[in-house]
Protein backbone atom coordinates (compact mmCIF):
# COMPACT_ATOMS: atom_id res chain seq x y z
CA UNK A 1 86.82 112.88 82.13
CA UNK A 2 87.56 112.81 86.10
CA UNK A 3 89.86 110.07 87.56
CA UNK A 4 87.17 109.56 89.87
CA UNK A 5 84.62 109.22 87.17
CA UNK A 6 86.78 106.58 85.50
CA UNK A 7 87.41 104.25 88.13
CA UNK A 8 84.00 104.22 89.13
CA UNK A 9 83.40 103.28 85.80
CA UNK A 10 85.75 100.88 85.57
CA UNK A 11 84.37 99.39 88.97
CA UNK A 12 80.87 99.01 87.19
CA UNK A 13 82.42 97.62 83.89
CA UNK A 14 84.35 94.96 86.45
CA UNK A 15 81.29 93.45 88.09
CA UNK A 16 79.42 93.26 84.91
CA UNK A 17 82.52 91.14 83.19
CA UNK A 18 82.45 88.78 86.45
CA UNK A 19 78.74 88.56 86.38
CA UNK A 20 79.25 87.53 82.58
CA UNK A 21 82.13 85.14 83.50
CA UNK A 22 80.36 83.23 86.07
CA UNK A 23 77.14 82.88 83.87
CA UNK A 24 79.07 81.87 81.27
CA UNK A 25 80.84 78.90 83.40
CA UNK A 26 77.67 78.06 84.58
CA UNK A 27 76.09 78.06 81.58
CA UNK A 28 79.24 75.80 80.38
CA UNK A 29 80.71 73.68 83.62
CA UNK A 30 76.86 73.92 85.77
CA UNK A 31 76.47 75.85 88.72
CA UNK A 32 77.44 73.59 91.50
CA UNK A 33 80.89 73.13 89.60
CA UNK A 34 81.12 77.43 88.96
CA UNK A 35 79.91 77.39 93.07
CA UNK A 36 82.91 74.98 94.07
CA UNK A 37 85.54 76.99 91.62
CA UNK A 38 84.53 80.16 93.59
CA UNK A 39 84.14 78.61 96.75
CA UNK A 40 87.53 76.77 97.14
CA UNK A 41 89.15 80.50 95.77
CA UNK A 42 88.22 82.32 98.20
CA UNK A 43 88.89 79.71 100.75
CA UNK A 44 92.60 79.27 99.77
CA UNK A 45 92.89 82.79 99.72
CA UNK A 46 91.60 83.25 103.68
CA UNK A 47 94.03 80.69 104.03
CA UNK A 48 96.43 83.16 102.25
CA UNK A 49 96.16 86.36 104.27
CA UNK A 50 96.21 84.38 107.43
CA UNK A 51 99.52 82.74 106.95
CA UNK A 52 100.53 86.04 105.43
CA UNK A 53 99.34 88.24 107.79
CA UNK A 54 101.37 86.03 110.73
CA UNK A 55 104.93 86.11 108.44
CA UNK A 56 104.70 89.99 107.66
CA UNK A 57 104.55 90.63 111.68
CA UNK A 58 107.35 88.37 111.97
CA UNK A 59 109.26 89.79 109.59
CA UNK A 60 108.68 93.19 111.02
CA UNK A 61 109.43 92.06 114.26
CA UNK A 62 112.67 90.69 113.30
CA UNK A 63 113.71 92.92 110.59
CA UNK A 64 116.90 95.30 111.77
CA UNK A 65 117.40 97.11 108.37
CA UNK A 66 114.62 99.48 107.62
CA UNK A 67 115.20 98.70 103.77
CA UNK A 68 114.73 95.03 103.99
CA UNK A 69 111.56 96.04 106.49
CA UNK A 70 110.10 98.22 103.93
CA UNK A 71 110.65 95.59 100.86
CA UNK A 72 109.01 92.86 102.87
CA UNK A 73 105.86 94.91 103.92
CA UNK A 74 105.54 95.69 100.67
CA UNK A 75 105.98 92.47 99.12
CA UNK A 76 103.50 91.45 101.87
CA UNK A 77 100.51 94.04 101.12
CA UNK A 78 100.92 92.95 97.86
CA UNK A 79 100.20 89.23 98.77
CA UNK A 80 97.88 89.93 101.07
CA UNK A 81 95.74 92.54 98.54
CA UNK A 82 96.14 89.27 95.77
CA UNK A 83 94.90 87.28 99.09
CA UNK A 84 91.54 89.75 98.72
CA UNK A 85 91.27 89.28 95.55
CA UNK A 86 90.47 85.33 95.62
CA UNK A 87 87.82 86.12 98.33
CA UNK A 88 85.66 88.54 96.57
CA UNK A 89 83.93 85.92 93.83
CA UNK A 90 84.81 85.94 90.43
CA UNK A 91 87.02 84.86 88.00
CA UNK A 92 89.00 87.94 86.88
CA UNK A 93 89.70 88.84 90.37
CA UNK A 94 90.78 85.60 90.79
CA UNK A 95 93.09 85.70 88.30
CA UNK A 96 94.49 89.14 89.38
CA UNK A 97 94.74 88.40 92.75
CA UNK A 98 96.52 84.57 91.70
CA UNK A 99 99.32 87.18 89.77
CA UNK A 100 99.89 88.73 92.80
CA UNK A 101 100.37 85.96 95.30
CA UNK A 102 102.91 84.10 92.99
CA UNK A 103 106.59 85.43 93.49
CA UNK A 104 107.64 84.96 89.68
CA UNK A 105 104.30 87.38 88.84
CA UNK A 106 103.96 89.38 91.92
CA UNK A 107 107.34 91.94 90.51
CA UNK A 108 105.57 92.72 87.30
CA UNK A 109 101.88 92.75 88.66
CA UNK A 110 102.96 95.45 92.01
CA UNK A 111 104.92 97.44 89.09
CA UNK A 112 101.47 97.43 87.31
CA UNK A 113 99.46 98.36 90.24
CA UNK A 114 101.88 101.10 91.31
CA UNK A 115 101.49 102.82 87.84
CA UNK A 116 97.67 102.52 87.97
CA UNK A 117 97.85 104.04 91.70
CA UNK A 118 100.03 106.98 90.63
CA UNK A 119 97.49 107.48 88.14
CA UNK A 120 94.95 107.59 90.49
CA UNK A 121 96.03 109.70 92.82
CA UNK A 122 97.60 112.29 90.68
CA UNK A 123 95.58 114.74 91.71
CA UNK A 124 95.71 114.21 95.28
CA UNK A 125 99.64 114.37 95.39
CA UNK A 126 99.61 117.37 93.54
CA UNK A 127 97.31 118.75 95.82
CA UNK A 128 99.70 118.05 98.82
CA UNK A 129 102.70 119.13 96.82
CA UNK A 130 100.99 122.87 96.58
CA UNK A 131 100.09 122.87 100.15
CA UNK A 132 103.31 121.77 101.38
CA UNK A 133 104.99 124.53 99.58
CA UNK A 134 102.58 127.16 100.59
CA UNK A 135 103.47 125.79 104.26
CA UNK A 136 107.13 125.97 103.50
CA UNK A 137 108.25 130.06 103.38
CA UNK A 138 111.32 129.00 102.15
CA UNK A 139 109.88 127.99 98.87
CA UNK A 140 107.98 131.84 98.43
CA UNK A 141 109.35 133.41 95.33
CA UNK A 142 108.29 137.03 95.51
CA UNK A 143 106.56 138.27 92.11
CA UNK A 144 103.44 140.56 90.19
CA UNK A 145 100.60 139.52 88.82
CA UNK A 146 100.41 141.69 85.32
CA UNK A 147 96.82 142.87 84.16
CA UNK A 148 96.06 141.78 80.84
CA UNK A 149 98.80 139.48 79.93
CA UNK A 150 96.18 136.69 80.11
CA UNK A 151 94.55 138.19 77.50
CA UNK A 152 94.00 136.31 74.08
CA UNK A 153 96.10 137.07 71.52
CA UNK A 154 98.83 138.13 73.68
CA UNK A 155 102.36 136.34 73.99
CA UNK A 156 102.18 133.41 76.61
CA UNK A 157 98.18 133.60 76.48
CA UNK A 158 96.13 129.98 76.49
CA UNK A 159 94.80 129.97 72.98
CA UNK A 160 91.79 127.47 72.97
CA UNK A 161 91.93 126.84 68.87
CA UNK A 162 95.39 127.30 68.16
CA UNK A 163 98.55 125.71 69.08
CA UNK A 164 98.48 124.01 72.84
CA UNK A 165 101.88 123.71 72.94
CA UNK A 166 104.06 126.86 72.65
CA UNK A 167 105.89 128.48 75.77
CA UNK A 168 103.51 129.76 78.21
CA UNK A 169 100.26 128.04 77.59
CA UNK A 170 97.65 126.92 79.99
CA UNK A 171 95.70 124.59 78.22
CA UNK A 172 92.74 122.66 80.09
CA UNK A 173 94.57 120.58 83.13
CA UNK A 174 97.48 122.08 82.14
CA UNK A 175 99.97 123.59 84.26
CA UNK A 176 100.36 127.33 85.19
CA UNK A 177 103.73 128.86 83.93
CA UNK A 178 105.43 131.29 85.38
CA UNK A 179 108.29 133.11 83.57
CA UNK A 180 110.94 135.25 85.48
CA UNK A 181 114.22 135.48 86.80
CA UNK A 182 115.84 134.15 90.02
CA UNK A 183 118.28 136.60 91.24
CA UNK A 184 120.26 135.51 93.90
């Protein structure tokens, strides 16, 4: 299945869990009481990315060492995405987006995120990463394309019902493999 196809999916199975989880507080606490939760969330986090949005330009502005510059932006697009989160309504994304504004959580939670990102955009990065290197001449190896050595049954071939894993196999998503020798 697509990356694409997965997060949309897992977009879809999101709002139908938060749809759930406010019926089922109003169903439990009333509605004016699930209206007020909700409410006062996404009030404190406006409140949130304002104040946050006014520290991370003064930190910018008054950072001198690009590393410390770099770990407070980051720190702050955290805050301010956990800031988002407490807008939209719902109590999941409420929750998320609490674990990101809190410093003891925030580490953990932007480690987290950062995997799920790197997941996401896999594709896209490798996609860069081959056209940077067919931009960069310096990274042309010079080599043959040899009829026939694709074929199946033959050495290095992709072998769809037998063993994915030996030297030289292209299995699906798989990488290409080149084998040759670097003479310098």
């Amino acid at each position: 299945m697509r990356r694409s196809t997965i997060l949309w999916l897992a977009a879809a199975v999101l709002a139908i869990v938060e749809i759930w989880l406010i019926a089922t507080a109003v169903n439990k606490i009333g509605g004016l009481w699930t209206l007020l939760i909700l409410l006062a969330s996404a009030l404190v986090g406006a409140w949130i990315a304002r104040r946050q949005g006014a520290e991370t330009l003064r930190t910018l502005r008054s950072a001198t060492d690009p590393a410390h510059a770099e770990e407070a932006l980051s720190s702050s697009a955290l805050v301010m995405l956990g800031a988002f989160l407490l807008i939209v309504p719902g109590f999941l994304t409420d929750i998320v987006g609490a674990l990101l504004v809190l410093p003891p959580t925030r580490g953990f939670a932007g480690r987290a995120l950062n995997g799920v990102w790197r997941w996401a955009t896999k594709d896209i990065r490798d996609r860069i990463s081959i056209v940077e290197a067919r931009l960069d001449r310096g990274s042309v190896v010079e080599g043959e394309t040899v009829e026939g050595a694709a074929e199946p049954g033959r050495p290095g071939a992709y072998d769809p019902t037998g063993d994915a894993h030996r030297p030289g196999d292209r299995g699906p998503g798989g990488p290409t493999i080149i084998r040759g020798e670097i003479e310098e």
